[in-house]
N, C-alpha and C. Protein backbone atom coordinates (compact mmCIF):
# COMPACT_ATOMS: atom_id res chain seq x y z
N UNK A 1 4.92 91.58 -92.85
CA UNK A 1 4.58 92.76 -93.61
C UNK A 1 4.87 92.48 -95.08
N UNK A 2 4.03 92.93 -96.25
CA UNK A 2 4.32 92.87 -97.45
C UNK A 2 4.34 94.32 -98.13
N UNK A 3 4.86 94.41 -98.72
CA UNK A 3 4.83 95.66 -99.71
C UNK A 3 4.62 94.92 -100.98
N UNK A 4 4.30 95.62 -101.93
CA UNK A 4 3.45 95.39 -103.49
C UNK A 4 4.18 96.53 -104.34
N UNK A 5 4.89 96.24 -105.50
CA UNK A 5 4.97 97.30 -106.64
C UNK A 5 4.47 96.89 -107.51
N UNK A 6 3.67 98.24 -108.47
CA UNK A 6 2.75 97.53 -109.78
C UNK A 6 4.59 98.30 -110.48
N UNK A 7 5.12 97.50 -111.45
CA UNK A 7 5.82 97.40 -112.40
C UNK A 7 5.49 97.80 -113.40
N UNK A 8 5.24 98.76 -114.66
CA UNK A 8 5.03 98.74 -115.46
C UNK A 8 5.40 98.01 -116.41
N UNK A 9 4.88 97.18 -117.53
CA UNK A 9 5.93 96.46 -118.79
C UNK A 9 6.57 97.80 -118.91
N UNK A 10 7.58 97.37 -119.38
CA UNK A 10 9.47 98.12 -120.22
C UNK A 10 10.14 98.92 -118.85
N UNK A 11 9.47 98.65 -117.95
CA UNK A 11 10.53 99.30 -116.64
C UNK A 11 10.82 98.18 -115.60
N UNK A 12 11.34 97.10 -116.17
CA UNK A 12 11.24 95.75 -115.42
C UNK A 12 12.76 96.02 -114.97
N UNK A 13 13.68 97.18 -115.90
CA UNK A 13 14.82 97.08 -115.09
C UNK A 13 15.11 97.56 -113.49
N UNK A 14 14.24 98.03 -113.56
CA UNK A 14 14.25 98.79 -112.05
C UNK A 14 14.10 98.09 -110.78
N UNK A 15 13.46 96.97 -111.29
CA UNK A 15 13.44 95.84 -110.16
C UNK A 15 14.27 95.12 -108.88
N UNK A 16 15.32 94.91 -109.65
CA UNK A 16 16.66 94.85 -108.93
C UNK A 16 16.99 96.31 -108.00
N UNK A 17 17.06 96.98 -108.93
CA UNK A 17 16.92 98.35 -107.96
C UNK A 17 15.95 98.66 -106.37
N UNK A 18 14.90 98.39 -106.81
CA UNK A 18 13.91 98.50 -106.07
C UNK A 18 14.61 97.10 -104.45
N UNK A 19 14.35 96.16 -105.32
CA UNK A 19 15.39 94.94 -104.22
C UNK A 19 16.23 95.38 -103.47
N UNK A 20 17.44 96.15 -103.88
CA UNK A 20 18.30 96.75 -103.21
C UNK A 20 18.00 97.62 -101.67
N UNK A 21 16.75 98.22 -102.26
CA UNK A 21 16.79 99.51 -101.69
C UNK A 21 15.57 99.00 -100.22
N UNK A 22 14.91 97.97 -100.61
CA UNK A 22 14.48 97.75 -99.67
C UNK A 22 15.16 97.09 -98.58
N UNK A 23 16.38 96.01 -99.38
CA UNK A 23 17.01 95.54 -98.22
C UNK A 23 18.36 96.29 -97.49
N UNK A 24 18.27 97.60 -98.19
CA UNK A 24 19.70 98.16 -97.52
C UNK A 24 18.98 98.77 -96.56
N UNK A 25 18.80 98.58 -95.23
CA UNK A 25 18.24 99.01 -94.16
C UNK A 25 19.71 99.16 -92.96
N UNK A 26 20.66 98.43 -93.09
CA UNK A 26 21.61 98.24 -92.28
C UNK A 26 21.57 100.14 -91.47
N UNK A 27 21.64 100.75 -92.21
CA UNK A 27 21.81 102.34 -91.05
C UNK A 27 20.63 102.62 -90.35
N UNK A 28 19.23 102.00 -90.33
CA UNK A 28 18.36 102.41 -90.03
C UNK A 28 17.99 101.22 -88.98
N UNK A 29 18.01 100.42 -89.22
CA UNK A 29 18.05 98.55 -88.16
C UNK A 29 19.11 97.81 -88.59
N UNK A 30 19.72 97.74 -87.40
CA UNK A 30 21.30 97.15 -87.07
C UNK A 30 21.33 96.00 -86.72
N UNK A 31 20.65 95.48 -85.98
CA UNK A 31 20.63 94.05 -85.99
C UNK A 31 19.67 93.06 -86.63
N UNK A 32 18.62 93.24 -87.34
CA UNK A 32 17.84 92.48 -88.29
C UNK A 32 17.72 92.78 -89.94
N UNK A 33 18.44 92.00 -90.37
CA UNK A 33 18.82 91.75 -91.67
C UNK A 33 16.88 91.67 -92.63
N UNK A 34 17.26 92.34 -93.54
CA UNK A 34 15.76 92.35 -94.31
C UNK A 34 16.23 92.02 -95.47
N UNK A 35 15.05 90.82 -95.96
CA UNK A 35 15.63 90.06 -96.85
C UNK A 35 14.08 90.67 -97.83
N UNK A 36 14.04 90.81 -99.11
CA UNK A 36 13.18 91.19 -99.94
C UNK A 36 13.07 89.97 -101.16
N UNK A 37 11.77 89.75 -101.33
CA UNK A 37 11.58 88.54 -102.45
C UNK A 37 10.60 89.29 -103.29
N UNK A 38 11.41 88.72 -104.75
CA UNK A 38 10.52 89.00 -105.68
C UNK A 38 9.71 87.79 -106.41
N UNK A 39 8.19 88.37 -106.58
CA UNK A 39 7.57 87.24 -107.29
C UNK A 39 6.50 88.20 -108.18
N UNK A 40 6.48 87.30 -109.23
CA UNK A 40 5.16 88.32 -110.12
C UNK A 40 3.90 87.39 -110.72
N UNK A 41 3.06 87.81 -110.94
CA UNK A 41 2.18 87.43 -111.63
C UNK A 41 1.42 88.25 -112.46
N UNK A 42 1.00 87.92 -113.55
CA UNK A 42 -0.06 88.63 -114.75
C UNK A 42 -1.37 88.30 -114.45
N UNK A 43 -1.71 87.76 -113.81
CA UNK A 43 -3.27 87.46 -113.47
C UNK A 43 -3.66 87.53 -112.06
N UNK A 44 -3.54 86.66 -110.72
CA UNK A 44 -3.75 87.01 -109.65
C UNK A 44 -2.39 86.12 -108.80
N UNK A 45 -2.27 86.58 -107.45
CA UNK A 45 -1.32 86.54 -106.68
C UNK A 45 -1.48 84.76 -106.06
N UNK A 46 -2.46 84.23 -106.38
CA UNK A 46 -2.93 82.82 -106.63
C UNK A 46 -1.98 82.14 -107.32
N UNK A 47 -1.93 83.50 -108.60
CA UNK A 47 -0.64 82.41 -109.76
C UNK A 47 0.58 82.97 -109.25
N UNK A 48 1.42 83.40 -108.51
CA UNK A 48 2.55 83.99 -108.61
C UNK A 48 3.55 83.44 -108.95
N UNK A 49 4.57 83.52 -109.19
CA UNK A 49 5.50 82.75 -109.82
C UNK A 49 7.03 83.54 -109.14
N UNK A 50 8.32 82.83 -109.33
CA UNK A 50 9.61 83.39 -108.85
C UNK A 50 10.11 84.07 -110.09
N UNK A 51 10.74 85.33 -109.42
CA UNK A 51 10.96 86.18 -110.56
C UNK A 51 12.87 86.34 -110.78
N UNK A 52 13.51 86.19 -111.87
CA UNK A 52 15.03 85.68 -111.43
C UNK A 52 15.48 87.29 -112.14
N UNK A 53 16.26 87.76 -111.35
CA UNK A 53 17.00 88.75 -111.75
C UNK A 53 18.41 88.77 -112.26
């Protein structure tokens, strides 16, 4: 499964946030750990690149 956020430029802090929140699942699924990766690109998902927080 993938999920997608469009980011706006100047709200790039939220990112980490967003990370968090997808992987704090622990009260909702107890035994499978969800790991969330970020990657971005400015042109297409062809170029993506690792995004370091």
């Amino acid at each position: 499964m993938e999920l997608v956020f469009l980011v706006p430029n100047g709200e790039e802090q939220y990112v980490k946030d967003l990370k968090h929140i997808m992987e704090d699942t622990l009260d909702v699924i107890k035994n499978i750990p969800m790991v969330a990766e970020v990657e971005m690109s400015e042109t297409s998902w062809k170029d993506k690149k690792g995004y370091e927080l």
